[in-house]
C-alpha atoms as a PDB file:
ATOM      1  CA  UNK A   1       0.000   0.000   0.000  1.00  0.00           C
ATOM      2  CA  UNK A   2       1.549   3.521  -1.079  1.00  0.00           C
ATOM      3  CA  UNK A   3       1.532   5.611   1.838  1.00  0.00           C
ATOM      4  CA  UNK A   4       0.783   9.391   1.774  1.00  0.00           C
ATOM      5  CA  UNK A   5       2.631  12.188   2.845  1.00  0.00           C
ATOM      6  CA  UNK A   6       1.962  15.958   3.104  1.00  0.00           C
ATOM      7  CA  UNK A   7       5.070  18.403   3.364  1.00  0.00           C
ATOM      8  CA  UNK A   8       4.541  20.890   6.415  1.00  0.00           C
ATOM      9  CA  UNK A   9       3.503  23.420   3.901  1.00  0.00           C
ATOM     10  CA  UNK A  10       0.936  20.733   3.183  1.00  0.00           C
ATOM     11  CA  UNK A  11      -0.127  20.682   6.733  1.00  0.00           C
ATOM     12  CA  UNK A  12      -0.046  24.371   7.174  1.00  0.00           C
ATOM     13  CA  UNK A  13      -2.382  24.671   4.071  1.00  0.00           C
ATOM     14  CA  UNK A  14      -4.713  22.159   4.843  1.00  0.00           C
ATOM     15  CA  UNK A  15      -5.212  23.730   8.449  1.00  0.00           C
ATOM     16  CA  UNK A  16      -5.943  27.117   7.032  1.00  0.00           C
ATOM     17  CA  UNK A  17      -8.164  25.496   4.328  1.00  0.00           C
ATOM     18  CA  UNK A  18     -10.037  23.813   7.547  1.00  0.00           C
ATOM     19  CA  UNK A  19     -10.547  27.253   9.735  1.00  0.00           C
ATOM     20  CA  UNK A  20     -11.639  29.550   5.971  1.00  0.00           C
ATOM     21  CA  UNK A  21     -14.586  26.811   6.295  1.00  0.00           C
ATOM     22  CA  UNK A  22     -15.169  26.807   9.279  1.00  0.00           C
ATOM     23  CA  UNK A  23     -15.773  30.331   9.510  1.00  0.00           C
ATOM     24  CA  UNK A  24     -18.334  29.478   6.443  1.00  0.00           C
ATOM     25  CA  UNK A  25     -19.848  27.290   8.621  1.00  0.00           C
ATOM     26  CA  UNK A  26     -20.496  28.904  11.319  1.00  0.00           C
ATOM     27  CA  UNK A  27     -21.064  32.525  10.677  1.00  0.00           C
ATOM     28  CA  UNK A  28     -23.756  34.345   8.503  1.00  0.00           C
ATOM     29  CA  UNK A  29     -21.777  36.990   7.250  1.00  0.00           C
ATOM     30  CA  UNK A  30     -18.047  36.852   7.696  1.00  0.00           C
ATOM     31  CA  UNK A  31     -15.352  39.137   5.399  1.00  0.00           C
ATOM     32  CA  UNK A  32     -12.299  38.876   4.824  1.00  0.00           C
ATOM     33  CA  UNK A  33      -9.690  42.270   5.922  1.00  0.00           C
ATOM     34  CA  UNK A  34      -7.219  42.752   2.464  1.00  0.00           C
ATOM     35  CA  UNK A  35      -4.379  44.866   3.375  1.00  0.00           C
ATOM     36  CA  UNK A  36      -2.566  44.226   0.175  1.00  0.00           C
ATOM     37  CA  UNK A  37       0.384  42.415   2.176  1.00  0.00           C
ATOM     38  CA  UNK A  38       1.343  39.614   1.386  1.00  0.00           C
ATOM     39  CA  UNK A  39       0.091  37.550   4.478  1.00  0.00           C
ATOM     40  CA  UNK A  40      -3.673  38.508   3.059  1.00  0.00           C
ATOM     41  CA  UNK A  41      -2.835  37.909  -0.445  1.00  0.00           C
ATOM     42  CA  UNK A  42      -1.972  34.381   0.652  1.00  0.00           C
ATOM     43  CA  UNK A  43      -5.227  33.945   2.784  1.00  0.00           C
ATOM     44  CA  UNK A  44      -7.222  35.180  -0.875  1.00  0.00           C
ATOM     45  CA  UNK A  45      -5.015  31.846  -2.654  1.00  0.00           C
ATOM     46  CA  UNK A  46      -6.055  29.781   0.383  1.00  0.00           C
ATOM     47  CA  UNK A  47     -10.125  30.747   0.389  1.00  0.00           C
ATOM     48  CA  UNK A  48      -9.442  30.124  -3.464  1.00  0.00           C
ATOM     49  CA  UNK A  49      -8.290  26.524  -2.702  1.00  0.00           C
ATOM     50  CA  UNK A  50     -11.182  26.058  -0.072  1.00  0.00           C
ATOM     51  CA  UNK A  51     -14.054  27.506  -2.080  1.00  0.00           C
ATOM     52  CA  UNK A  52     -13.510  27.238  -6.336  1.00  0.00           C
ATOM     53  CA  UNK A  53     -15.444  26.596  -8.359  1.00  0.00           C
ATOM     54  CA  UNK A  54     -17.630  28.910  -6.337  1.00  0.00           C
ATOM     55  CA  UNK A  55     -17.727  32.401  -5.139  1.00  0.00           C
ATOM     56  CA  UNK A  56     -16.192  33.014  -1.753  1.00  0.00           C
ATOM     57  CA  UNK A  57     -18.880  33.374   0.767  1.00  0.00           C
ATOM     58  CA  UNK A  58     -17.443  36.616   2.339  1.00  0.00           C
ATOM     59  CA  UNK A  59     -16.325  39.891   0.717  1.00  0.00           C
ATOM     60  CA  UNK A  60     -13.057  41.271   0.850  1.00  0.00           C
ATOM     61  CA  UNK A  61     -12.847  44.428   3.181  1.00  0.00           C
ATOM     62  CA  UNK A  62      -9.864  46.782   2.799  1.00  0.00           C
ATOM     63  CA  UNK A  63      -9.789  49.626   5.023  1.00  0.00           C
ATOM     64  CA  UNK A  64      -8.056  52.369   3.276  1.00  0.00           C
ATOM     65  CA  UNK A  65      -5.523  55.393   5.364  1.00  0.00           C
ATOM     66  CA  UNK A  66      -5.176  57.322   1.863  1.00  0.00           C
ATOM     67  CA  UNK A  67      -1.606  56.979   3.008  1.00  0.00           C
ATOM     68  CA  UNK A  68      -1.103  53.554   1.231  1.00  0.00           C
ATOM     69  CA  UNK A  69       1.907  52.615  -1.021  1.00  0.00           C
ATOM     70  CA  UNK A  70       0.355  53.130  -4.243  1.00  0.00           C
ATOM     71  CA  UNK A  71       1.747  49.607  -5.706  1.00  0.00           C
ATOM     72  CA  UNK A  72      -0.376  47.909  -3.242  1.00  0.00           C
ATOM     73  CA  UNK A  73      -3.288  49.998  -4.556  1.00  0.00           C
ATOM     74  CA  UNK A  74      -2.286  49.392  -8.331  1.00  0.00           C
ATOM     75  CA  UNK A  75      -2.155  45.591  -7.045  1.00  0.00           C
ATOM     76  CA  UNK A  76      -5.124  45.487  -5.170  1.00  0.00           C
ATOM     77  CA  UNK A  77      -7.281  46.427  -7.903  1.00  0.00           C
ATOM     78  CA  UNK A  78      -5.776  44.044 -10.053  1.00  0.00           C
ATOM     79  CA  UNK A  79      -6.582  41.280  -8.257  1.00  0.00           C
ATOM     80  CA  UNK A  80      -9.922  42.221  -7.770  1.00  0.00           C
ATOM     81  CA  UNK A  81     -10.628  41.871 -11.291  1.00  0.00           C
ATOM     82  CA  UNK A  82      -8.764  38.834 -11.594  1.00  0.00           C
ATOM     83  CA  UNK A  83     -10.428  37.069  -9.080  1.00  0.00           C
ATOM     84  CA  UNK A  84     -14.080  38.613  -9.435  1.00  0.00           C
ATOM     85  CA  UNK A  85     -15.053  38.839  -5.533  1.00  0.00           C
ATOM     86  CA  UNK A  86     -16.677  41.527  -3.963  1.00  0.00           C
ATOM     87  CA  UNK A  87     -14.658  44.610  -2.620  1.00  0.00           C
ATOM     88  CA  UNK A  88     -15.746  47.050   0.464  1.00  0.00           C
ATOM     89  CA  UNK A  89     -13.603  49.857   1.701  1.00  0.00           C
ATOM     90  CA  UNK A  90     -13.395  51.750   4.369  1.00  0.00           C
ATOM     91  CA  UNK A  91     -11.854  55.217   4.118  1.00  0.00           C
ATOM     92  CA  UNK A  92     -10.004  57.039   6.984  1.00  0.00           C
ATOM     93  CA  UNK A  93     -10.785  60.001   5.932  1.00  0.00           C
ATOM     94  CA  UNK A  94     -14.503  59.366   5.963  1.00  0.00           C
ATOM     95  CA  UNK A  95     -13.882  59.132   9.711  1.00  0.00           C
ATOM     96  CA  UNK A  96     -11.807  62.283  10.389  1.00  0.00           C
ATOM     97  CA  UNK A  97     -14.074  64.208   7.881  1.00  0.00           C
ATOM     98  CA  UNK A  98     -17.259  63.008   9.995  1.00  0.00           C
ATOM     99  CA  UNK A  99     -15.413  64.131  12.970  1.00  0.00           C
ATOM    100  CA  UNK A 100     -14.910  60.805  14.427  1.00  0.00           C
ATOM    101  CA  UNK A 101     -11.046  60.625  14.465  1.00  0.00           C
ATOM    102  CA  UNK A 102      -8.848  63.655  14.682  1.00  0.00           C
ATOM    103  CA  UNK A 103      -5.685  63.273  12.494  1.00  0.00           C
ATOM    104  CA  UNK A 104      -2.133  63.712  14.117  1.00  0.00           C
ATOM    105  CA  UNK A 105      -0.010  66.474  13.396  1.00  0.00           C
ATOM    106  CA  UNK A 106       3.929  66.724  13.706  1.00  0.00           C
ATOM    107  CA  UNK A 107       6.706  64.819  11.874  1.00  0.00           C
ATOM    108  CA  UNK A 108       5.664  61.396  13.389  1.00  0.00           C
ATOM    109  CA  UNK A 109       2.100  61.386  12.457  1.00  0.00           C
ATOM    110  CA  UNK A 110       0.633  58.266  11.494  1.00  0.00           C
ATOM    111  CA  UNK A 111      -3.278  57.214  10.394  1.00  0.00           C
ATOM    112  CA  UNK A 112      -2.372  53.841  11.034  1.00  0.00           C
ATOM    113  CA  UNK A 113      -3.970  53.995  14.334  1.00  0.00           C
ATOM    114  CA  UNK A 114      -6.863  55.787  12.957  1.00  0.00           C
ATOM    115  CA  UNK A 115      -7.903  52.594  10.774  1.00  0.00           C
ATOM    116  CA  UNK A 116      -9.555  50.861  14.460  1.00  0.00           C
ATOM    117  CA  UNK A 117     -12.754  53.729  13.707  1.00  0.00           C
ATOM    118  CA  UNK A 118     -13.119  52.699  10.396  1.00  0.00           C
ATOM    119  CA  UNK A 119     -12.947  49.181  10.792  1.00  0.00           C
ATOM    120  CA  UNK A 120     -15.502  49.090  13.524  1.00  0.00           C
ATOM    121  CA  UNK A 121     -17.885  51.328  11.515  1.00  0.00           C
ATOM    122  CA  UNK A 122     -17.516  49.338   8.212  1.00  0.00           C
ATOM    123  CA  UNK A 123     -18.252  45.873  10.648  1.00  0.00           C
ATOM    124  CA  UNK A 124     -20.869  47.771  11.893  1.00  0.00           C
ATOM    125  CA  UNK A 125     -22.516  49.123   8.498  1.00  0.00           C
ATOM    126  CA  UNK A 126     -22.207  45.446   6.806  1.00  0.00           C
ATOM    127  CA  UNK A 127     -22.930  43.489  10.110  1.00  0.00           C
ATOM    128  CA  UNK A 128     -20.276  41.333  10.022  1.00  0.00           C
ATOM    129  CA  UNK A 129     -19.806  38.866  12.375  1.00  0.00           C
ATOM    130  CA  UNK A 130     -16.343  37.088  11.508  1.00  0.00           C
ATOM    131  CA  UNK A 131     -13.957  39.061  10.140  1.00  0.00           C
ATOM    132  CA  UNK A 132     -10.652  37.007   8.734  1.00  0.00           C
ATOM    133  CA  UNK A 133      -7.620  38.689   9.153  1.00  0.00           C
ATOM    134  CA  UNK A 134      -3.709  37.473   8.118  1.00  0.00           C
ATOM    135  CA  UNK A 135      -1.934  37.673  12.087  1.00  0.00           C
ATOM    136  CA  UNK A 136       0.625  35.405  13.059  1.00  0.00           C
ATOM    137  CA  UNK A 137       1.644  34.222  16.465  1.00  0.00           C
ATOM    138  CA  UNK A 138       5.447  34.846  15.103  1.00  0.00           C
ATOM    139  CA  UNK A 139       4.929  38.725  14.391  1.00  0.00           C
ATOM    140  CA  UNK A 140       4.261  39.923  17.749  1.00  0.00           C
ATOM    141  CA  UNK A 141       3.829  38.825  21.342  1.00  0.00           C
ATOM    142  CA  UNK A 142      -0.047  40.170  21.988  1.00  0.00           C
ATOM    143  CA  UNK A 143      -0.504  38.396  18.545  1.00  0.00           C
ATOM    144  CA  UNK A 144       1.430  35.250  20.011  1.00  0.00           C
ATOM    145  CA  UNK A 145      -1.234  34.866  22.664  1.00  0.00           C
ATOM    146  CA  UNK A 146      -4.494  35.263  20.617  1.00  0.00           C
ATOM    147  CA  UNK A 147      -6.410  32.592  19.723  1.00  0.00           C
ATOM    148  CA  UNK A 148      -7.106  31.459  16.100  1.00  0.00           C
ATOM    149  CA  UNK A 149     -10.893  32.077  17.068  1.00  0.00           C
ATOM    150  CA  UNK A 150     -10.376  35.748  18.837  1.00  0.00           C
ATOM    151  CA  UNK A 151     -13.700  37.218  20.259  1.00  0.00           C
ATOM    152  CA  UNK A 152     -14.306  40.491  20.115  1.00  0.00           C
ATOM    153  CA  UNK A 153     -16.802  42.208  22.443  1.00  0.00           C
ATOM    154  CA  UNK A 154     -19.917  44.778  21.264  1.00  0.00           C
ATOM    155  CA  UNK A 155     -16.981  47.690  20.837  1.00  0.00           C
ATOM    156  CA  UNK A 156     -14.869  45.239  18.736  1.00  0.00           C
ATOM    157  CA  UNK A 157     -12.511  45.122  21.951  1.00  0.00           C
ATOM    158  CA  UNK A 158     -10.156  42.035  22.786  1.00  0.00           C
ATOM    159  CA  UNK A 159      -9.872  40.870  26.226  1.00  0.00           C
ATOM    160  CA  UNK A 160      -7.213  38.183  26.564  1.00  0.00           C
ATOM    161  CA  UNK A 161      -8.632  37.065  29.571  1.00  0.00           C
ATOM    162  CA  UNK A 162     -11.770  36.094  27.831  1.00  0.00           C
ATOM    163  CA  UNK A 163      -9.950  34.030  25.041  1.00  0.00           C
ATOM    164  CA  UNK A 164     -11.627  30.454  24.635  1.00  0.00           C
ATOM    165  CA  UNK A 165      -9.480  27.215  24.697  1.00  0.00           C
ATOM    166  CA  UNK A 166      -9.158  26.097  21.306  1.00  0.00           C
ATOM    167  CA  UNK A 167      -8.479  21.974  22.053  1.00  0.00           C
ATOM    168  CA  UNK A 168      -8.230  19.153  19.113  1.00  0.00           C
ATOM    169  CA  UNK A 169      -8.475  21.820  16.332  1.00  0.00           C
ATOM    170  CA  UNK A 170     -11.931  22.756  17.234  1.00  0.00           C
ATOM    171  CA  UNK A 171     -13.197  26.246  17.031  1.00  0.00           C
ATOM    172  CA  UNK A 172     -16.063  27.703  19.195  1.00  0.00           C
ATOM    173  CA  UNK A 173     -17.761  30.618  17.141  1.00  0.00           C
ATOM    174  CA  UNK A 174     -20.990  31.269  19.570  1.00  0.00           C
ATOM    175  CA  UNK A 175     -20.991  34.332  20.697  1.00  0.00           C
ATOM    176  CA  UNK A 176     -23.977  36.941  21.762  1.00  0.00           C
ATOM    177  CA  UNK A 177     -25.501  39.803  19.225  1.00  0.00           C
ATOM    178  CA  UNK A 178     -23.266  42.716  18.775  1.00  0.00           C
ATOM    179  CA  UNK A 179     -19.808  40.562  19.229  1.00  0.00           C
ATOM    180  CA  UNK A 180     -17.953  39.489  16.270  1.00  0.00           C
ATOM    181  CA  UNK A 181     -15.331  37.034  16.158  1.00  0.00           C
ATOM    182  CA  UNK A 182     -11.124  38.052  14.455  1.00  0.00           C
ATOM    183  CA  UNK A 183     -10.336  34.542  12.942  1.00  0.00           C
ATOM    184  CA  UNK A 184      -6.619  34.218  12.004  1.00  0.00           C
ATOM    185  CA  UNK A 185      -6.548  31.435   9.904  1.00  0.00           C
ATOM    186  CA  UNK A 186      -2.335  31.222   9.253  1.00  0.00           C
ATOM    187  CA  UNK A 187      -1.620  32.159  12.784  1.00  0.00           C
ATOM    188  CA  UNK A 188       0.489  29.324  13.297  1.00  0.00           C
ATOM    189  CA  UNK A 189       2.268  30.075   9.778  1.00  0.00           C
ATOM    190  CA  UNK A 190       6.133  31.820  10.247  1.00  0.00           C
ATOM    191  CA  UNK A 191       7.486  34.768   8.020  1.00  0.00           C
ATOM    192  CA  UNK A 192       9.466  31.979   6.282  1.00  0.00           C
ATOM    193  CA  UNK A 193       6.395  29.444   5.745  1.00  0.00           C
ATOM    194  CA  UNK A 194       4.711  32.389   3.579  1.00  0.00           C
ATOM    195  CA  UNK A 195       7.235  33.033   1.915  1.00  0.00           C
ATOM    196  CA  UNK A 196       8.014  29.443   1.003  1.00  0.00           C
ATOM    197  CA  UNK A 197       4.213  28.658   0.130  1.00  0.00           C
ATOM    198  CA  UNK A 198       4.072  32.089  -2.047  1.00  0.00           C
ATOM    199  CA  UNK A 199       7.179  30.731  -4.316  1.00  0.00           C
ATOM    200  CA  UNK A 200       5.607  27.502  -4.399  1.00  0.00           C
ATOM    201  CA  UNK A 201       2.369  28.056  -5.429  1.00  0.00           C
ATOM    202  CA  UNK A 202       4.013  30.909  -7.927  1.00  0.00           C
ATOM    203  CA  UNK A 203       1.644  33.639  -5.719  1.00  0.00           C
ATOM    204  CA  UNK A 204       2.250  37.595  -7.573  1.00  0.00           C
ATOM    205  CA  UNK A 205       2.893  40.290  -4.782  1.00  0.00           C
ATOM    206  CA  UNK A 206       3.352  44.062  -4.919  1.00  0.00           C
ATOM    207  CA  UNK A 207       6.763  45.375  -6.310  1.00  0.00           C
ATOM    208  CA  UNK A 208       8.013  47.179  -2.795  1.00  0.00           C
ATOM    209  CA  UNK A 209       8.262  43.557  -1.580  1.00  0.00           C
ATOM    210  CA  UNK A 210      11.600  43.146  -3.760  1.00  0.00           C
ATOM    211  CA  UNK A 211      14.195  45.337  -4.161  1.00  0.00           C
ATOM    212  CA  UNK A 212      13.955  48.718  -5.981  1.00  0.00           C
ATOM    213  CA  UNK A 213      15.622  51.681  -5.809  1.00  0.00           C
ATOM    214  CA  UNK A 214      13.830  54.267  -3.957  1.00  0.00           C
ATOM    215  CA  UNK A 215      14.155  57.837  -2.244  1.00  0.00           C
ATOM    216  CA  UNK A 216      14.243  57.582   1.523  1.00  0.00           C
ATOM    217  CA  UNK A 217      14.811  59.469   4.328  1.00  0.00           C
ATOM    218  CA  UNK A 218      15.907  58.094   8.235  1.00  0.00           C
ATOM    219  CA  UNK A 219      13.038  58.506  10.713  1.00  0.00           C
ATOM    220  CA  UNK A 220      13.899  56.814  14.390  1.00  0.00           C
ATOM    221  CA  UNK A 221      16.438  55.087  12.953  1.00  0.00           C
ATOM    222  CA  UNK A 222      15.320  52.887  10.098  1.00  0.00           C
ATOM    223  CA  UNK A 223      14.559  54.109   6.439  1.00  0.00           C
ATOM    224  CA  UNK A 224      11.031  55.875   5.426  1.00  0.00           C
ATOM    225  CA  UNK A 225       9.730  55.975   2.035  1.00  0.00           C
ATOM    226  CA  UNK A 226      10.179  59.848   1.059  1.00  0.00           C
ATOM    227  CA  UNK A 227       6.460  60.550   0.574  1.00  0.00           C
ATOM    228  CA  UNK A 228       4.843  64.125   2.007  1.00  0.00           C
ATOM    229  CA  UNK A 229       2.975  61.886   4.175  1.00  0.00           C
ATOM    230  CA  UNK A 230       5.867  61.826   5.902  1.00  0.00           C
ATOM    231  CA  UNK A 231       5.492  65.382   6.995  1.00  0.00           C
ATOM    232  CA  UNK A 232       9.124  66.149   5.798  1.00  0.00           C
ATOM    233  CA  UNK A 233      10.741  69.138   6.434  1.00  0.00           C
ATOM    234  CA  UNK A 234      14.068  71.232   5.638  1.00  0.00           C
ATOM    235  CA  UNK A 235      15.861  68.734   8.265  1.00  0.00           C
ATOM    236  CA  UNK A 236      14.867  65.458   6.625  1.00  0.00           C
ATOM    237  CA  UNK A 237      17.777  64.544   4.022  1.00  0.00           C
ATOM    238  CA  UNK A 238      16.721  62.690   1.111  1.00  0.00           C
ATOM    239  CA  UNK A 239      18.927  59.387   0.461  1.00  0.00           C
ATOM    240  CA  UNK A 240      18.598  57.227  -2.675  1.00  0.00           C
ATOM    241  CA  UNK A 241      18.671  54.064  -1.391  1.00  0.00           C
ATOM    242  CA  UNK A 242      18.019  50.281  -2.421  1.00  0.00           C
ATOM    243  CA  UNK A 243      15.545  48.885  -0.380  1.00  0.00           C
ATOM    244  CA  UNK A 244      12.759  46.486   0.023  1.00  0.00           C
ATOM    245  CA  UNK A 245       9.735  46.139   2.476  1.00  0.00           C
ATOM    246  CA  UNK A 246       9.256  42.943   4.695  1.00  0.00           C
ATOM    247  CA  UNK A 247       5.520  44.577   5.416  1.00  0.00           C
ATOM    248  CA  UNK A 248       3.474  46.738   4.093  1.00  0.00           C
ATOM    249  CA  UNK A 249       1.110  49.207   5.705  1.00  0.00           C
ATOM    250  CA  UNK A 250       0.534  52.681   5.979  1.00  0.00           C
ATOM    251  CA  UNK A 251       3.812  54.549   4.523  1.00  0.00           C
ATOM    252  CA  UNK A 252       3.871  57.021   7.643  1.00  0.00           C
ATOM    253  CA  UNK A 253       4.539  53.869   9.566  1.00  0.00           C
ATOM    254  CA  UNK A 254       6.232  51.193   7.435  1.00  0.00           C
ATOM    255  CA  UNK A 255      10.045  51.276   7.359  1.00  0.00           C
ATOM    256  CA  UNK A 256      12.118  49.608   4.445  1.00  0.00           C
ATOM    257  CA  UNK A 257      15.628  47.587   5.021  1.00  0.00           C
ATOM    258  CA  UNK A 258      18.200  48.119   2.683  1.00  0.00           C
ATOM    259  CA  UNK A 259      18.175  44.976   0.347  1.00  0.00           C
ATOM    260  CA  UNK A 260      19.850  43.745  -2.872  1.00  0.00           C
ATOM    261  CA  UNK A 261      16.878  41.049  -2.647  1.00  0.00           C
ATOM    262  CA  UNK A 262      15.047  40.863  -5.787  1.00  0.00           C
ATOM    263  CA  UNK A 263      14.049  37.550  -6.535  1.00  0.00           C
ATOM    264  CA  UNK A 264      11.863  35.194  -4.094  1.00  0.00           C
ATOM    265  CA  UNK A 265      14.889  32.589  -3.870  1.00  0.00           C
ATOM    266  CA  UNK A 266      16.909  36.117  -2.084  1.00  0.00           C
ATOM    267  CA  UNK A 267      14.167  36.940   0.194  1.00  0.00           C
ATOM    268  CA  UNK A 268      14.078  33.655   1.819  1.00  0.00           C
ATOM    269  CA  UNK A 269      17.408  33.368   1.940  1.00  0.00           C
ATOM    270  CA  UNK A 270      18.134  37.034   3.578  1.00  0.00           C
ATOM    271  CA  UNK A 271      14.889  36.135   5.698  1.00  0.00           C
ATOM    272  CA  UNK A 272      16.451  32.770   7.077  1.00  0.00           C
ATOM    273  CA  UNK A 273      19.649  35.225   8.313  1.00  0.00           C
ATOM    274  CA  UNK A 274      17.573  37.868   9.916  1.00  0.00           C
ATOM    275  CA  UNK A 275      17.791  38.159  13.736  1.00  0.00           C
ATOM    276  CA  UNK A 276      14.960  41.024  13.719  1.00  0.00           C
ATOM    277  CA  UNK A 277      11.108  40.212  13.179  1.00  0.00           C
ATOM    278  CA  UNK A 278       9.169  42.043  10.060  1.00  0.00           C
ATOM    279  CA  UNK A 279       7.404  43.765  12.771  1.00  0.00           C
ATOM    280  CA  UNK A 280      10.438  45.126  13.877  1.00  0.00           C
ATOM    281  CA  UNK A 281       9.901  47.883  10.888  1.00  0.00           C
ATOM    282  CA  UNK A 282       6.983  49.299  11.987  1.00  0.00           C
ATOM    283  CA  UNK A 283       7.090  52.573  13.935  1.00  0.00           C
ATOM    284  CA  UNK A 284       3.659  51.849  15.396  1.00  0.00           C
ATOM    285  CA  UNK A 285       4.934  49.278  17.132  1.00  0.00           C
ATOM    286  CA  UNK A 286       7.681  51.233  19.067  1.00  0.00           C
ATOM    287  CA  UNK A 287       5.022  53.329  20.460  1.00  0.00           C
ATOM    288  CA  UNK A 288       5.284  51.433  23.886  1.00  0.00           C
ATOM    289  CA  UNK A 289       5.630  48.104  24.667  1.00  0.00           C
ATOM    290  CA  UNK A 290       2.287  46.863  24.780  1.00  0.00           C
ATOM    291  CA  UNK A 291       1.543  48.753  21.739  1.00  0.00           C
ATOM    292  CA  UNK A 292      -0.320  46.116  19.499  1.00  0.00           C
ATOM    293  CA  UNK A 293      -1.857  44.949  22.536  1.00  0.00           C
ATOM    294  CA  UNK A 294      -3.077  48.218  23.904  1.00  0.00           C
ATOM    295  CA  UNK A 295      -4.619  48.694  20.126  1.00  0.00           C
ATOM    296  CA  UNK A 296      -5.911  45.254  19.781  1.00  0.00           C
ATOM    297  CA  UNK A 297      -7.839  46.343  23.204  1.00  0.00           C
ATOM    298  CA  UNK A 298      -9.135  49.208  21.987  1.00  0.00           C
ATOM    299  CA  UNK A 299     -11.045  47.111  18.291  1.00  0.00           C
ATOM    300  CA  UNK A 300      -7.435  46.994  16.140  1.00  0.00           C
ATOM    301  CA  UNK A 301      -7.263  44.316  13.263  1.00  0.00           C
END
């Protein structure tokens, strides 16, 4: 008798495939948060693999600073087209412009935090009541603790203490009207397992994830994107750098790392020798030290 064997990418896929339907299962009207990264463009091949020939039963929600790279704009609305699903977004500046978020000011100004407001209100709007998102336990240490199946109360708040054991792979969606559930289907994925599964299933990601060149300037330390989002000013020097980005998010907030990296075959490599997390290039992380928890608290993806 031949026997069968699955690779742990194998594994890793056929868990995520298992929790994406699941969360069809259980919920009446789940989405699906689309940053553009690359840890949600994997999660749209995955619901691919769980639900083709059919539609998806959830729409894709992206929730939109107006401080985005614009290649993971361009991208976005690529796939979109390619793939034929249903896209919402939810603009920041709706919120400040309806007075519900007052926008930063000074050279470290970000919207990144402002995205919580307009994430709630789209959930709220659409009445979702699962909303997938691309976290992994390796980014982060408030995302190391959270539960594939994360409940979040009738203010979209987390409370760790409130997390539900999640024994033999089985996930308990019940919760009470006006709660909705975060479900992180790759949460027990690495940096390195993405990036594996992307080159093996061929997967096509925004151009900032390889090397370009690029026109940055140092903010806290690490390289910025030059961008007048930035806030720049006559003390900000303008470097022409090669870089790359191990995340994407808003540019006031995502830093590059210099990079001759331009093929996948690179970025694993030069990923396998890194000591620092991709986290570890976003300013809104360096806020404090409990900084994704405090915002996870307060309704964050």
């Amino acid at each position: 008798m031949s026997r069968y064997n699955l690779d742990y990418l194998d594994e890793l896929e056929a868990e995520a495939i298992h929790i994406l339907r699941e969360v069809a299962g259980q919920f009446e009207k789940p989405a699906l948060l689309f940053s553009g990264g690359k840890d949600s463009i994997t999660l749209v091949r995955l619901a691919e693999k769980a639900f083709r020939p059919g539609k998806f039963p959830f729409p894709l929600v992206h929730i939109d600073t107006g401080h985005n790279f614009e290649e993971t704009i361009d991208y976005r609305d690529r796939m979109i087209e390619r793939i034929g699903e249903r896209l919402i977004v939810g603009h920041v500046q709706d919120s400040i412009d309806q007075g519900k978020v007052i926008e930063q000011t000074g050279k470290n100004a970000s919207r990144n935090a402002l995205q919580t407001v307009t994430l709630l209100d789209t959930i709220s709007a659409h009445g979702f009541d699962a909303c997938i998102g691309g976290a992994r336990r390796d980014e982060e240490k408030a995302r190391a603790k959270e539960r594939i199946f994360s409940v979040r109360d009738e203010f979209g708040q987390w409370d760790p203490k409130r997390q539900r054991p999640e024994l033999w792979n089985i996930y308990n969606g019940r919760i009470h009207k006006g709660e909705n559930v975060r479900v992180f289907p790759i949460s027990n994925w690495t940096e390195l397992d993405v990036w594996n599964y992307i080159r093996r299933e061929g997967i096509e990601l925004p151009s900032i994830y390889f090397a370009h060149e690029r026109d940055c300037i140092v903010r806290n330390g690490q390289w910025m994107a030059a961008s007048p989002f930035l806030n720049m000013d006559e003390e900000d020097v303008v470097y022409h750098k090669k870089v790359r980005f191990r995340t994407v998010g808003d540019m006031s907030c995502t830093a590059a790392v210099e990079s001759d990296a331009d093929q996948i075959d690179d970025i694993i490599a030069e990923i396998s020798a890194s000591k620092i997390s991709e986290r570890g290039a976003r300013l809104d992380d360096k806020v404090s030290e409990a900084a994704m928890e405090d915002r996870k608290k307060g309704g964050y993806f």
